[in-house]
PDB file of N, CA and C in Angstrom:
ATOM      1  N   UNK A   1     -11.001 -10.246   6.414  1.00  0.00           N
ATOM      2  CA  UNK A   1      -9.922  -9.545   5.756  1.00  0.00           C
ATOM      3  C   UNK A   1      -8.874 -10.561   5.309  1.00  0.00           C
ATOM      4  N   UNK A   2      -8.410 -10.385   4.313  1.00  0.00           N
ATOM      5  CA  UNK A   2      -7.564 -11.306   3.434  1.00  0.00           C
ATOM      6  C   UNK A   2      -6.043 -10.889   4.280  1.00  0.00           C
ATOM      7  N   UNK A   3      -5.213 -12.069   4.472  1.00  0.00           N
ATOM      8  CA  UNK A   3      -4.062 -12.290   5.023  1.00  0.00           C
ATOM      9  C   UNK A   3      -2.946 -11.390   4.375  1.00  0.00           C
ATOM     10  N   UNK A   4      -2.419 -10.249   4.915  1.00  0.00           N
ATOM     11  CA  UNK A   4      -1.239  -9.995   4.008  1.00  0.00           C
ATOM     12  C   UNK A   4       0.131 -10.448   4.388  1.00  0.00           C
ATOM     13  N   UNK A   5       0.792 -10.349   3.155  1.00  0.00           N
ATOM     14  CA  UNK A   5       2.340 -11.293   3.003  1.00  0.00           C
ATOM     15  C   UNK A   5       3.163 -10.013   3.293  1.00  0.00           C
ATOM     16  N   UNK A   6       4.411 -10.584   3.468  1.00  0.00           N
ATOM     17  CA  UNK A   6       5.530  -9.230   3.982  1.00  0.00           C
ATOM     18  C   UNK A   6       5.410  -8.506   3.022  1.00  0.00           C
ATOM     19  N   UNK A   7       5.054  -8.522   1.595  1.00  0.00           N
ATOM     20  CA  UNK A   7       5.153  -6.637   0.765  1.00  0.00           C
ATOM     21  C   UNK A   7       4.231  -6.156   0.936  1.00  0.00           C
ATOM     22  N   UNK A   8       2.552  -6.794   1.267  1.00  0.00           N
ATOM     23  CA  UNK A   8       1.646  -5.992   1.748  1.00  0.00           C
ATOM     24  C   UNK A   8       1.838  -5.258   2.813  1.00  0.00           C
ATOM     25  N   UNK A   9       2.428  -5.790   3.678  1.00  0.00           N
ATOM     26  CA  UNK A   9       2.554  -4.987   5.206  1.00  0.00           C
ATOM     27  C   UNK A   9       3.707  -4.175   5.069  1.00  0.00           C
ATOM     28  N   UNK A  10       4.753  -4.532   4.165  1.00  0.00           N
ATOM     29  CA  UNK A  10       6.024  -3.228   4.551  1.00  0.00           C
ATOM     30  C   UNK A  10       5.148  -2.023   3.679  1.00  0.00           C
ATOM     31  N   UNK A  11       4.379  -2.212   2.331  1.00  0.00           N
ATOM     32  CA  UNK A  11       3.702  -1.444   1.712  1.00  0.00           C
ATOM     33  C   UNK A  11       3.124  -0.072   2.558  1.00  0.00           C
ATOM     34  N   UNK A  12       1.944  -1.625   3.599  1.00  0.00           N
ATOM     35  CA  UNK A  12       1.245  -0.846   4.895  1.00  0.00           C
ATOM     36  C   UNK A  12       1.691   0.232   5.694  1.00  0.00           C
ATOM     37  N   UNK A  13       2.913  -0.139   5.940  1.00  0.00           N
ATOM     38  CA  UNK A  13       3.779   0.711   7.115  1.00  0.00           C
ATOM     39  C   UNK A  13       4.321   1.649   6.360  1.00  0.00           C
ATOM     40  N   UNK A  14       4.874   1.721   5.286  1.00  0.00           N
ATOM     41  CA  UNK A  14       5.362   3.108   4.338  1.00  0.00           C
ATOM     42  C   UNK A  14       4.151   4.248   3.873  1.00  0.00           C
ATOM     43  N   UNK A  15       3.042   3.585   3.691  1.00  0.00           N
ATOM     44  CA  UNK A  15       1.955   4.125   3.663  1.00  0.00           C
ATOM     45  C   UNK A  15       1.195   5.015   5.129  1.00  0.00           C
ATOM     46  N   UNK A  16       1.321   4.244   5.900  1.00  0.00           N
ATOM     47  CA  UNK A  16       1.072   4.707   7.519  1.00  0.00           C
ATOM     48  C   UNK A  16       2.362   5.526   7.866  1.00  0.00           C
ATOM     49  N   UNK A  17       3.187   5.592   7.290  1.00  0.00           N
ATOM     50  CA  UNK A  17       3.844   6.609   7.993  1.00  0.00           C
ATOM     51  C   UNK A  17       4.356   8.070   6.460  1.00  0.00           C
ATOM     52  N   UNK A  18       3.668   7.319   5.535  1.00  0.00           N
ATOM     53  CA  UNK A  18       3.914   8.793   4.501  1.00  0.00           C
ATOM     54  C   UNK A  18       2.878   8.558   3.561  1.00  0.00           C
ATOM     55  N   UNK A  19       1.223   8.866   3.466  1.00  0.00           N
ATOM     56  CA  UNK A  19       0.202   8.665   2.552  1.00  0.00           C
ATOM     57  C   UNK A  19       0.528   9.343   1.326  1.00  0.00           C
ATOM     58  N   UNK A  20       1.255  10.320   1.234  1.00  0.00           N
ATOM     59  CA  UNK A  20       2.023  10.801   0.387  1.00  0.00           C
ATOM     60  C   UNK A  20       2.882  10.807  -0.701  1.00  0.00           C
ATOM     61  N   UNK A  21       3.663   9.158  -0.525  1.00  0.00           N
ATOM     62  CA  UNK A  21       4.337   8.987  -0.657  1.00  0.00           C
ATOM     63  C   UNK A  21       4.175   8.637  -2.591  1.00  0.00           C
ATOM     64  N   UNK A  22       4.891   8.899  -3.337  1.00  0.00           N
ATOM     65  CA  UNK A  22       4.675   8.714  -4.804  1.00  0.00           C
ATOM     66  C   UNK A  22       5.031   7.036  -4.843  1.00  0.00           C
ATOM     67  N   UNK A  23       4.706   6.803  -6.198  1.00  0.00           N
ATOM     68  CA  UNK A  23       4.705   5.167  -6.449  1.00  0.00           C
ATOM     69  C   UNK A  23       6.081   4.755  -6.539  1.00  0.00           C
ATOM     70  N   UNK A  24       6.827   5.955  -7.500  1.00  0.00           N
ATOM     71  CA  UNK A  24       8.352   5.412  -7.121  1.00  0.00           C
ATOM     72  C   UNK A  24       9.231   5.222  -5.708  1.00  0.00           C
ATOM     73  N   UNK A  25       8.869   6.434  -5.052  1.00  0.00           N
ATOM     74  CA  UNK A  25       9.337   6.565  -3.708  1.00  0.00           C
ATOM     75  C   UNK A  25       8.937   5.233  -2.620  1.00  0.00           C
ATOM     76  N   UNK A  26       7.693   4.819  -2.717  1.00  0.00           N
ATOM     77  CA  UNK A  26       7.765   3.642  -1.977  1.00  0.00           C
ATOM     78  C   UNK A  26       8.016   2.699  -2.699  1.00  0.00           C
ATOM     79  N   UNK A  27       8.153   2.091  -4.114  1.00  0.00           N
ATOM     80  CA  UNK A  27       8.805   1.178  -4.440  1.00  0.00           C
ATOM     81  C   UNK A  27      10.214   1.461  -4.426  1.00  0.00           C
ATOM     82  N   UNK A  28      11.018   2.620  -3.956  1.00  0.00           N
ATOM     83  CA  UNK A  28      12.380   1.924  -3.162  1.00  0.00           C
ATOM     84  C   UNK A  28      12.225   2.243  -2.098  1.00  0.00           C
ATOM     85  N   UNK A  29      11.529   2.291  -1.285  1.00  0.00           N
ATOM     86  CA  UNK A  29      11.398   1.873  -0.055  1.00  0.00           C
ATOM     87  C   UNK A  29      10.896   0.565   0.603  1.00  0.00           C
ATOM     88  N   UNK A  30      10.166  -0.183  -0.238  1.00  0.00           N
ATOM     89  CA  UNK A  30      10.008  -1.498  -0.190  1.00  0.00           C
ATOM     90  C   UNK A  30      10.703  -2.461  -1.047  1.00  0.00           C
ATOM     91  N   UNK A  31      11.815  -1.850  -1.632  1.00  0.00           N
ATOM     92  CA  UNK A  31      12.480  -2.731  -2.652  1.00  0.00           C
ATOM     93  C   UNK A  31      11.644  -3.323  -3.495  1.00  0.00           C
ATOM     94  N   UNK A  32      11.113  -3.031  -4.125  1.00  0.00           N
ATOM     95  CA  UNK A  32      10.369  -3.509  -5.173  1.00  0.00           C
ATOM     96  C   UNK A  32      10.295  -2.688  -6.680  1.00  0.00           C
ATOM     97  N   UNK A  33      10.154  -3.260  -7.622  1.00  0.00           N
ATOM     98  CA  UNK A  33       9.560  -2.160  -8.789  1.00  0.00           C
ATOM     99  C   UNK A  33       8.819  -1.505  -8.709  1.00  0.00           C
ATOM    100  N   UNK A  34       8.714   0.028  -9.410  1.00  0.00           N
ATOM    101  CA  UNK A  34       7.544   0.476  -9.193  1.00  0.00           C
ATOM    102  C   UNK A  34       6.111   0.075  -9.517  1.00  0.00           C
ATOM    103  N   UNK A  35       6.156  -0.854 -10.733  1.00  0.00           N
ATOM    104  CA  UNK A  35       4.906  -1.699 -11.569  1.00  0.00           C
ATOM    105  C   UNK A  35       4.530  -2.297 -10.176  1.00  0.00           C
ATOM    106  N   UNK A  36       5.201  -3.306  -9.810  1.00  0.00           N
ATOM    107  CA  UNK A  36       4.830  -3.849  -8.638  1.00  0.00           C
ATOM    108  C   UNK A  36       3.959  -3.734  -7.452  1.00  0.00           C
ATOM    109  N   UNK A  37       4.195  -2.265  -7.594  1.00  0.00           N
ATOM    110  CA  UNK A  37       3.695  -1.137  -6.245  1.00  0.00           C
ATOM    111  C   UNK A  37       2.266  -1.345  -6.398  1.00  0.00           C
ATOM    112  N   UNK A  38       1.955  -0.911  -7.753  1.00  0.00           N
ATOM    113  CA  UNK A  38       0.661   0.044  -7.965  1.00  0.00           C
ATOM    114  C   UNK A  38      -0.501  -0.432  -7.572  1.00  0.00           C
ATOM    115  N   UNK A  39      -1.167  -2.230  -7.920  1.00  0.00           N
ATOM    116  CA  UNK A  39      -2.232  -2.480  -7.536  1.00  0.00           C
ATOM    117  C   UNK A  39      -2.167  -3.157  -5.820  1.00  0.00           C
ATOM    118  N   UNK A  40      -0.873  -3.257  -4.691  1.00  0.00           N
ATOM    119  CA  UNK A  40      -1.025  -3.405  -3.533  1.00  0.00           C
ATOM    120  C   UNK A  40      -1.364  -1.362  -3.309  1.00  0.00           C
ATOM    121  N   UNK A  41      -0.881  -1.015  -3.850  1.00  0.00           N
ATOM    122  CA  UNK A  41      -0.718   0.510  -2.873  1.00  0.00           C
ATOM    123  C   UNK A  41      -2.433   1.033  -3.322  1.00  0.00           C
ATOM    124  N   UNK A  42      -2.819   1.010  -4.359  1.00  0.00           N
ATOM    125  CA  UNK A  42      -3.972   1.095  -4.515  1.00  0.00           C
ATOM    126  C   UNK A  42      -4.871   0.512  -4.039  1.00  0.00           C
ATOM    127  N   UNK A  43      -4.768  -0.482  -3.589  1.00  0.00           N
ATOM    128  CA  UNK A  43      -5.974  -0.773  -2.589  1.00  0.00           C
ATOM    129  C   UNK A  43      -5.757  -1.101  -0.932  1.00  0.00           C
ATOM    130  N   UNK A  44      -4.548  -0.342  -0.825  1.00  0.00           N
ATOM    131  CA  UNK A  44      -4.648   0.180   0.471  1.00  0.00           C
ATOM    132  C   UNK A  44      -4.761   1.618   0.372  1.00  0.00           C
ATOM    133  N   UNK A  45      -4.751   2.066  -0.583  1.00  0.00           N
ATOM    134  CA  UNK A  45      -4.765   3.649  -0.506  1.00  0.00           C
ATOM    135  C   UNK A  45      -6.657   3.872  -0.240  1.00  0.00           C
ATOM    136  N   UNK A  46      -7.491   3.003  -1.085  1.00  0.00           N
ATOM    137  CA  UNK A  46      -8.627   2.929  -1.013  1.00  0.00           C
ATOM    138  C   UNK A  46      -9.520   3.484   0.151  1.00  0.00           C
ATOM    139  N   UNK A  47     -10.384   4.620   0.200  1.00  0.00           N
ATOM    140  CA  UNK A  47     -10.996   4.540   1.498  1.00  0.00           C
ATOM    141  C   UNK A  47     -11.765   3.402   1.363  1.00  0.00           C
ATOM    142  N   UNK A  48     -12.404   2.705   2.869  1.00  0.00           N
ATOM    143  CA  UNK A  48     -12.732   1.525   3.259  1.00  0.00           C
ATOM    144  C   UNK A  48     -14.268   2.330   2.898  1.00  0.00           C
ATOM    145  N   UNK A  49     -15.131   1.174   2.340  1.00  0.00           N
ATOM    146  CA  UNK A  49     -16.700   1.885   2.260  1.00  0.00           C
ATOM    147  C   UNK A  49     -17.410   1.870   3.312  1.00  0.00           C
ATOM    148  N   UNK A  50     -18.626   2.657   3.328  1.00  0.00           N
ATOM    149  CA  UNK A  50     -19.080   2.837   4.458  1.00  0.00           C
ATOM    150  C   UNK A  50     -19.924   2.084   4.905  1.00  0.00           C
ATOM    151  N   UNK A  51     -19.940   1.745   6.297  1.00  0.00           N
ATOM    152  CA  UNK A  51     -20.970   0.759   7.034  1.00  0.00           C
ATOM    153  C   UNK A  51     -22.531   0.619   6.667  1.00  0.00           C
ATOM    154  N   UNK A  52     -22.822  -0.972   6.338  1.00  0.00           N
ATOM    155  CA  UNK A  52     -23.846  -0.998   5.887  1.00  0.00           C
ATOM    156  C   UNK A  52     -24.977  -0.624   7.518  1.00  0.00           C
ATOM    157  N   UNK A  53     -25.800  -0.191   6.778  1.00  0.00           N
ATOM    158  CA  UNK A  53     -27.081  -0.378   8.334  1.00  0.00           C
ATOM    159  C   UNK A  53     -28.028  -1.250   8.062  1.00  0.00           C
TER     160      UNK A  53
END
């Protein structure tokens, strides 16, 4: 898993505590633009694929 930097993880934690949350709403909650948001929040929004066998 690739290392995340502090906007991935405050991203993380706004996400873990509101999946809900619209693109504007957590880009001021992470201080950021909303442009900014879209391709970290999208691929944490991502379900994880499923286990190979």
């Amino acid at each position: 898993m690739p290392q995340l930097d502090r906007i991935d993880r405050a991203i993380l934690t706004a996400l873990q505590n509101n999946a809900r949350l619209s693109n504007k709403e957590l880009a001021a909650q992470v201080r950021l633009a909303p442009s900014s948001c879209l391709m970290p929040a999208g691929a944490h929004r991502r379900p994880a694929p499923p286990p190979r066998r």
